[in-house]
Structure formats: C-alpha cells, structure tokens
Protein backbone atom coordinates (compact mmCIF):
# COMPACT_ATOMS: atom_id res chain seq x y z
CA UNK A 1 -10.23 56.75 -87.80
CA UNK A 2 -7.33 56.55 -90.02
CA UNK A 3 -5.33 52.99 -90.44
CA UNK A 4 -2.14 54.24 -88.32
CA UNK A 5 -4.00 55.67 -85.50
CA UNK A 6 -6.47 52.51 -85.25
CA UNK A 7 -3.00 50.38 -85.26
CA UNK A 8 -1.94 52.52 -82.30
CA UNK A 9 -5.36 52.44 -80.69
CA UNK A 10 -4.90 48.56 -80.70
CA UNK A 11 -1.53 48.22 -79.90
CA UNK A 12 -2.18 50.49 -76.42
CA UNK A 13 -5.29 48.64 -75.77
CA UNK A 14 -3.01 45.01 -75.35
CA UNK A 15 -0.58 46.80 -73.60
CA UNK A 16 -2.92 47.67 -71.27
CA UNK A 17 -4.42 43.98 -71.05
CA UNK A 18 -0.93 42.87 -70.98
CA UNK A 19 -0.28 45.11 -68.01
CA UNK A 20 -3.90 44.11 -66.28
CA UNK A 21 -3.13 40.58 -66.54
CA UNK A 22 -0.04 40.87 -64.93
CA UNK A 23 -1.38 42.97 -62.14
CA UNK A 24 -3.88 39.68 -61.91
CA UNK A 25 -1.04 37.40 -61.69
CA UNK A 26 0.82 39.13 -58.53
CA UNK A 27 -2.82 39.62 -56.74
CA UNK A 28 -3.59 36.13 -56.88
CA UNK A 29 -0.23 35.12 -56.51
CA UNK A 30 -0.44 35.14 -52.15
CA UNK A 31 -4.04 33.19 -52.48
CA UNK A 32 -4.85 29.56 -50.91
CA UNK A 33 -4.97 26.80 -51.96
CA UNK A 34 -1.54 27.59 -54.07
CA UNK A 35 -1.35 24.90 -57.00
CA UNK A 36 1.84 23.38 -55.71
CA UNK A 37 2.15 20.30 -58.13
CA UNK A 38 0.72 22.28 -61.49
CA UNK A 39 3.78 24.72 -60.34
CA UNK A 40 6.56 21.82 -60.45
CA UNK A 41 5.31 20.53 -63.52
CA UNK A 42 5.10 23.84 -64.94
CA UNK A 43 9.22 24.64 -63.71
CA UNK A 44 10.32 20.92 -64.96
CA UNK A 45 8.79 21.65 -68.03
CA UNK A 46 10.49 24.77 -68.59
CA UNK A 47 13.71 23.24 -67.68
CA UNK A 48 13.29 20.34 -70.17
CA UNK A 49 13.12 22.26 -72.51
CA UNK A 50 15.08 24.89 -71.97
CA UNK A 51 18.90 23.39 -70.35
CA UNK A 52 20.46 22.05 -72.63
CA UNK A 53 19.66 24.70 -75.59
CA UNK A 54 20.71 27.57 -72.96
CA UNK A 55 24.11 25.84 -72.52
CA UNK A 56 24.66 25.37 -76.25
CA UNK A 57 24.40 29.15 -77.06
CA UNK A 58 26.25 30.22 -73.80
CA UNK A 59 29.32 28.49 -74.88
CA UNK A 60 29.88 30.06 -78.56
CA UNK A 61 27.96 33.70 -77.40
CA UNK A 62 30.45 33.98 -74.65
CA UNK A 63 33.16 32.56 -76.99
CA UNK A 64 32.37 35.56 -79.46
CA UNK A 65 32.01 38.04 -76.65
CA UNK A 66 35.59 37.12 -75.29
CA UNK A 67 37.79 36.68 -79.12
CA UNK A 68 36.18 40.43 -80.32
CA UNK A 69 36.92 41.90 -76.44
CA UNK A 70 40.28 40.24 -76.67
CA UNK A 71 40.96 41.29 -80.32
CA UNK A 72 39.94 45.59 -79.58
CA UNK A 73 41.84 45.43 -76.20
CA UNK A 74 45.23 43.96 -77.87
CA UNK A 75 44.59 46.96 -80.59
CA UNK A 76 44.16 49.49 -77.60
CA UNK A 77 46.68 47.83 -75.40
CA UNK A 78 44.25 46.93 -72.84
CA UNK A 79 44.76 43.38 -72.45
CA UNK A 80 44.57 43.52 -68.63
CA UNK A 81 41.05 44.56 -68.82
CA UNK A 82 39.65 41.66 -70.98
CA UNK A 83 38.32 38.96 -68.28
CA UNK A 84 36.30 42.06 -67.03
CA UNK A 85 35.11 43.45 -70.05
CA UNK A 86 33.99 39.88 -71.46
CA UNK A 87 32.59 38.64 -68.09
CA UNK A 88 30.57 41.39 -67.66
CA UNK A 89 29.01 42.05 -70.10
CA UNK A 90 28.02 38.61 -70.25
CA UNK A 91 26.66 38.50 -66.92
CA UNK A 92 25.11 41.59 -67.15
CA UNK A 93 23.42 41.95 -70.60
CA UNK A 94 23.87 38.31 -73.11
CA UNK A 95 23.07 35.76 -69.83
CA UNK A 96 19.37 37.28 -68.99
CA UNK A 97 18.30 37.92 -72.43
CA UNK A 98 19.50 34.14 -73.72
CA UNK A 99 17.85 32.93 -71.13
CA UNK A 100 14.88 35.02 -71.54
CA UNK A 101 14.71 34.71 -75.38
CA UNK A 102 14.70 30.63 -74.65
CA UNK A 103 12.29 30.93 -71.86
CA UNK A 104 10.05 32.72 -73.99
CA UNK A 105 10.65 30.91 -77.50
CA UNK A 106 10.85 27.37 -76.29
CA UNK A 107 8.93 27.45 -72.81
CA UNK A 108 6.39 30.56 -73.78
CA UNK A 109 5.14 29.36 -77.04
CA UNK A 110 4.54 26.00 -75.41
CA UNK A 111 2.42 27.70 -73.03
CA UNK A 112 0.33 29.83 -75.13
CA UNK A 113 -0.54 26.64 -77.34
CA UNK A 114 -1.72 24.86 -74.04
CA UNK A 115 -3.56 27.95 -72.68
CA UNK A 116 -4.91 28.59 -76.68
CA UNK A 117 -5.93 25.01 -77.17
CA UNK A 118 -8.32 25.04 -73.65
CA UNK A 119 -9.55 28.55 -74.59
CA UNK A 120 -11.28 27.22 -77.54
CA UNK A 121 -12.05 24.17 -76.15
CA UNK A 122 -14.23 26.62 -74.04
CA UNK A 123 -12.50 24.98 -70.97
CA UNK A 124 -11.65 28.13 -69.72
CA UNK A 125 -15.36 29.35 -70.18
CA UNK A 126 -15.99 26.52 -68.28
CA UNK A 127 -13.60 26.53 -65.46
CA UNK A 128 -14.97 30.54 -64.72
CA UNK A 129 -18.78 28.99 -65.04
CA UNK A 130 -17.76 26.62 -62.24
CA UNK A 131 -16.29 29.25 -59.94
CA UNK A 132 -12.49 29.06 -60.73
CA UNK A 133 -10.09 31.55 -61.16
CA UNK A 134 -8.34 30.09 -64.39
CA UNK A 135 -5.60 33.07 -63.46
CA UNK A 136 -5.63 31.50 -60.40
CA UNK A 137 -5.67 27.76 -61.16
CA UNK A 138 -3.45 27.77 -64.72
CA UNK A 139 -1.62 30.84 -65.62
CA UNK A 140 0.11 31.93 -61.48
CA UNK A 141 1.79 28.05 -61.85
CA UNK A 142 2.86 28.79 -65.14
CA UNK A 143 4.08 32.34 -64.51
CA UNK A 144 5.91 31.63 -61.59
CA UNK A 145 7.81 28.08 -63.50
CA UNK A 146 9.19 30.27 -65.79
CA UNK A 147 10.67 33.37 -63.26
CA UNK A 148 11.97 30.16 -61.21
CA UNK A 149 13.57 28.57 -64.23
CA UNK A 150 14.73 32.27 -65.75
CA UNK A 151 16.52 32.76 -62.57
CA UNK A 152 18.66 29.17 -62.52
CA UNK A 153 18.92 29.39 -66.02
CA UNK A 154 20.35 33.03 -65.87
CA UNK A 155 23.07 31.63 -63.42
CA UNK A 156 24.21 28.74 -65.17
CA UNK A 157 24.31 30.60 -68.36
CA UNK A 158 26.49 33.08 -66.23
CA UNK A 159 28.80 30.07 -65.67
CA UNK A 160 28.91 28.49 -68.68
CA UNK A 161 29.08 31.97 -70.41
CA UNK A 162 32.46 33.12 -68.21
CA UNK A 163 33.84 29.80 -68.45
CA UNK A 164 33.77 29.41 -72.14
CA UNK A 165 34.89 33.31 -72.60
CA UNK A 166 38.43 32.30 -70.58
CA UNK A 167 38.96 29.26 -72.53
CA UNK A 168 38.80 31.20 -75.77
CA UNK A 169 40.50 33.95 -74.78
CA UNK A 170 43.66 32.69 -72.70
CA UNK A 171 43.67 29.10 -75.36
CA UNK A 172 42.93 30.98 -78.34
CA UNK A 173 44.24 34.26 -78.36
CA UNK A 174 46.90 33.71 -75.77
CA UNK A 175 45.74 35.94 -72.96
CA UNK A 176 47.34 35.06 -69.50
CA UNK A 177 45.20 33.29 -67.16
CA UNK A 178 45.92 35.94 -64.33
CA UNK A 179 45.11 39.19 -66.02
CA UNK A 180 41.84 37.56 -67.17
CA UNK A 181 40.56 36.49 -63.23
CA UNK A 182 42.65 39.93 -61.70
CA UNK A 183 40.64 42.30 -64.20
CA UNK A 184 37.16 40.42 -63.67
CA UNK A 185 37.81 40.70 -59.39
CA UNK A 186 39.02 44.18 -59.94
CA UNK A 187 36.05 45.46 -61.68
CA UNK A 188 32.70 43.30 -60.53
CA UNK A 189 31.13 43.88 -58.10
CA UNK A 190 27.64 42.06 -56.11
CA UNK A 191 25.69 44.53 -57.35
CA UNK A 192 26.10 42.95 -61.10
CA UNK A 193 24.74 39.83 -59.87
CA UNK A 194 21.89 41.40 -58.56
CA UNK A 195 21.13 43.24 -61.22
CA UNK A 196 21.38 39.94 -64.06
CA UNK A 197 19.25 38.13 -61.57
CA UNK A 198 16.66 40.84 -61.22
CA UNK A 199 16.48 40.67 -65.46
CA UNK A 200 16.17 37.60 -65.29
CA UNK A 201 13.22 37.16 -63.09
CA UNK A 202 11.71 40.49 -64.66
CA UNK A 203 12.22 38.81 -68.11
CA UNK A 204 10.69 34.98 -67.02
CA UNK A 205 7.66 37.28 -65.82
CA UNK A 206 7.37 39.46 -68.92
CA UNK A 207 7.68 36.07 -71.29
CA UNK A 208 4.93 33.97 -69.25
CA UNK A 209 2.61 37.12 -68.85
CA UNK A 210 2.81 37.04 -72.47
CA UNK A 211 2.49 33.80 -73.34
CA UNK A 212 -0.32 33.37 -70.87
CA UNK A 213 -2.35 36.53 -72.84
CA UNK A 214 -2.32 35.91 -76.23
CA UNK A 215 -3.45 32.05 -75.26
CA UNK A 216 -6.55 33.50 -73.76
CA UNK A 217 -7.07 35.44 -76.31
CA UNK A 218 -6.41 33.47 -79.60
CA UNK A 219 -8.11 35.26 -83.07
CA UNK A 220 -10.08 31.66 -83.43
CA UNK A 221 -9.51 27.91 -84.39
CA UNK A 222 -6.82 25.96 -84.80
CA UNK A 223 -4.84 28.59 -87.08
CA UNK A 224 -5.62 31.12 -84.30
CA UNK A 225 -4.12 29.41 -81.65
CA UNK A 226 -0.86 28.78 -84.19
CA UNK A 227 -1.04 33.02 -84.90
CA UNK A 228 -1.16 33.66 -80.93
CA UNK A 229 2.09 31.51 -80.74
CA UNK A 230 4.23 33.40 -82.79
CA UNK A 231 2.25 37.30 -81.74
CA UNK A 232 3.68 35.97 -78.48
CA UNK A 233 6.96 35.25 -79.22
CA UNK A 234 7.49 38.70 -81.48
CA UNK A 235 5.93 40.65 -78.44
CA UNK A 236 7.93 39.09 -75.58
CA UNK A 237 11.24 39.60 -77.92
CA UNK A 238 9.82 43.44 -78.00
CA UNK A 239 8.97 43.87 -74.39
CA UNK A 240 12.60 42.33 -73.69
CA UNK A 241 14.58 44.46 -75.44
CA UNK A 242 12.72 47.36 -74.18
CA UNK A 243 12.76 46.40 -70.56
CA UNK A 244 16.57 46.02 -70.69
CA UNK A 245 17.29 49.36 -72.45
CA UNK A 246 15.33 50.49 -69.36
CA UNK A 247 16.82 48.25 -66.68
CA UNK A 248 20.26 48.70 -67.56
CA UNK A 249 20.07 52.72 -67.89
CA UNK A 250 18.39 52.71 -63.83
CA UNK A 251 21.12 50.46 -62.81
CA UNK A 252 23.99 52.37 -64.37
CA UNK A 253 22.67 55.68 -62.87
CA UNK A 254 22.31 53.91 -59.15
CA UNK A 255 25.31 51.98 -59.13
CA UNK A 256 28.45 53.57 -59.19
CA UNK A 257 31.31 51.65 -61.56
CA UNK A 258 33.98 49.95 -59.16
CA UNK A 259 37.31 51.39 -60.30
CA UNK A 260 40.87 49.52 -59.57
C-alpha cells in the first residue's frame, strides 16, 4: 500500500473512532448514577480557564469586524446597514468559533493531558477491569462541561462582541448610534440566535469528543501524551472549520434572510 493511501486509510479509521466515541458519549449520556459533582468540576474548570481569555479576544475581534464593516459601507454608501452587518456576523460566525477555538485550546488540551496521563497510568485499564465504564465515569462529565460552558461562553462573547463593535464604530468612525441599533433590529432575527447557540454546543461537543480520544489513545509515555495534546488541538481546529462551512450553508438554505 502506497504512503498516501495508507495516510488516508488512517486518517478514515480515527474518524471513524472519533465518530464511535461520540456515539458512546450520547448512549451513556441518559445512564444512572449520572456523575453530578465530576460534571461541575469539569464546567468550573472550563470556565476558569476559559472567561476571561474569551472576553479579551471578543472585544478587539468585534472591534475589527465593526472599523472594516464601517470602512466598505461608507465606500458603498451603506452606512445604515453597519450595526447589522457587524452584529451578525459576529453572532453568527466569530462568537461560536472563539469560543470553540478556546474551549478546545485551553479547556480540550487540558483534558486530553488528564485523560492521557491515567491512560498510561493504566488507570483506565483498571477502572474497565473493575467493571466501570470510564466513558461513563470520566469522559460524559467532561463532554457535557464543555457544551455547557461553549453555550454561556458563546452568549457572552455575543455581548461583549456587539458591544465592543458599537463603541468602535459610532466612537471611532463616527457612525450614529441609531442607524447602528435600527439596522441590527431590522435585519436579525431569533433564528440567528438559535443557530450561534446550536454551533456552539455542536462545537463544545466536537472539541471534548476530541480531546477525550486522542487521551485514550496517546502514541506512549510522557512525550505521547504531550503529541496527543497538540493532534487534538490541530484536529478539533479541523473538525470546526468544517462543521461550520456545513452548519452555516443548512442554515442559510432553511432560513429565509429577514428583509426591511
């Protein structure tokens, strides 16, 4: 078998354990007892670690967003339409995948070390010998922390995102306050909430999946578990971008634009 198709052979062959473990984490999802406490102190963790980096690149991503919208709409003479073109596309597109790409970077690679470090410990050879579901017992808490904490982070990045767009714009660039919040009621709708919310939790999902697989899998030793961590960020960052190419073409062709 040649090099290239033996690289694609492999490649399929995770994607399919990628996919089986995630079919493992929503059957065992619904099953008693439900680690209640490793679940909290999965979420917390996530949020630690995760807030106050989210906010920090919210504030100059929508910043950027709003002074390039607000630069090509004064060119076109489309000033009017700037609050909606920056706010949604923030809430839309940059506010799930920041908070995914954090999620995954800061709370993912955390999680794969942890999950690494007891596979070859043989704790997780251990915890199966006894009769427990480490799916079950370690990586449904973990999974579920980081949809929970993808979906509040997705909202306040929304916030600070919007926020820090209309400062730039109407401060910097002198754009008038009431165009800005007319244009962004005129043209959003629910519907865009829903659909940055469903990113985000199909994003938090994809990122501790993937965290949670190459941490049971690690190549060996120490400098495997180190090599998992960073295969884990690279292929979460893939899946991502992937996902939302996908996402975003479905939602276009179900919802209909709202018009003035």
């Amino acid at each position: 078998m040649s090099a290239p198709v033996a690289g694609v052979s492999t490649a399929l062959g995770h994607v399919g354990k990628i996919a089986t473990l995630a079919w493992e984490v929503v059957r065992y999802t619904p099953r008693r007892p439900f680690a209640v406490r490793e679940w909290i102190q999965q979420a917390w963790f996530f949020a630690s670690v995760t807030i106050l980096p989210t906010a920090m690149v919210a504030i100059p991503f929508g910043a950027v967003i709003a002074m390039q919208l607000g630069s090509l709409t004064q060119q076109i003479g489309a000033q009017s339409f700037t609050g909606a073109a920056s706010a949604l596309a923030i809430l839309q597109q940059a506010s799930p995948l920041i908070t995914a790409l954090l999620v995954a970077g800061a709370g993912g690679s955390a999680v794969c070390a942890d999950i690494g470090a007891r596979t070859i410990r043989e704790e997780i050879d251990a915890m199966e010998v006894l009769g427990i579901s480490p799916i079950h017992r370690l990586i449904v808490p973990r999974v579920l922390g980081a949809v929970l904490i993808s979906l509040l982070l997705n909202g306040l990045v929304s916030v600070v995102g919007v926020l820090g767009g209309y400062f730039f714009n109407v401060v910097l660039q002198g754009g008038t306050p009431g165009a800005y919040l007319a244009s962004f009621n005129a043209l959003a709708s629910l519907p865009d909430i829903w659909v940055s919310e469903i990113k985000a939790a199909i994003y938090g999902f994809v990122a501790g999946v993937v965290a949670a697989y190459r941490g049971l899998n690690p190549s060996g030793g120490p400098k495997g578990v180190g090599d998992a961590v960073n295969q884990a960020v690279v292929i979460t960052f893939l899946l991502l971008f992937m996902i939302n190419l996908l996402v975003t073409g479905i939602y276009l062709q179900l919802v209909p634009p709202k018009g003035l």
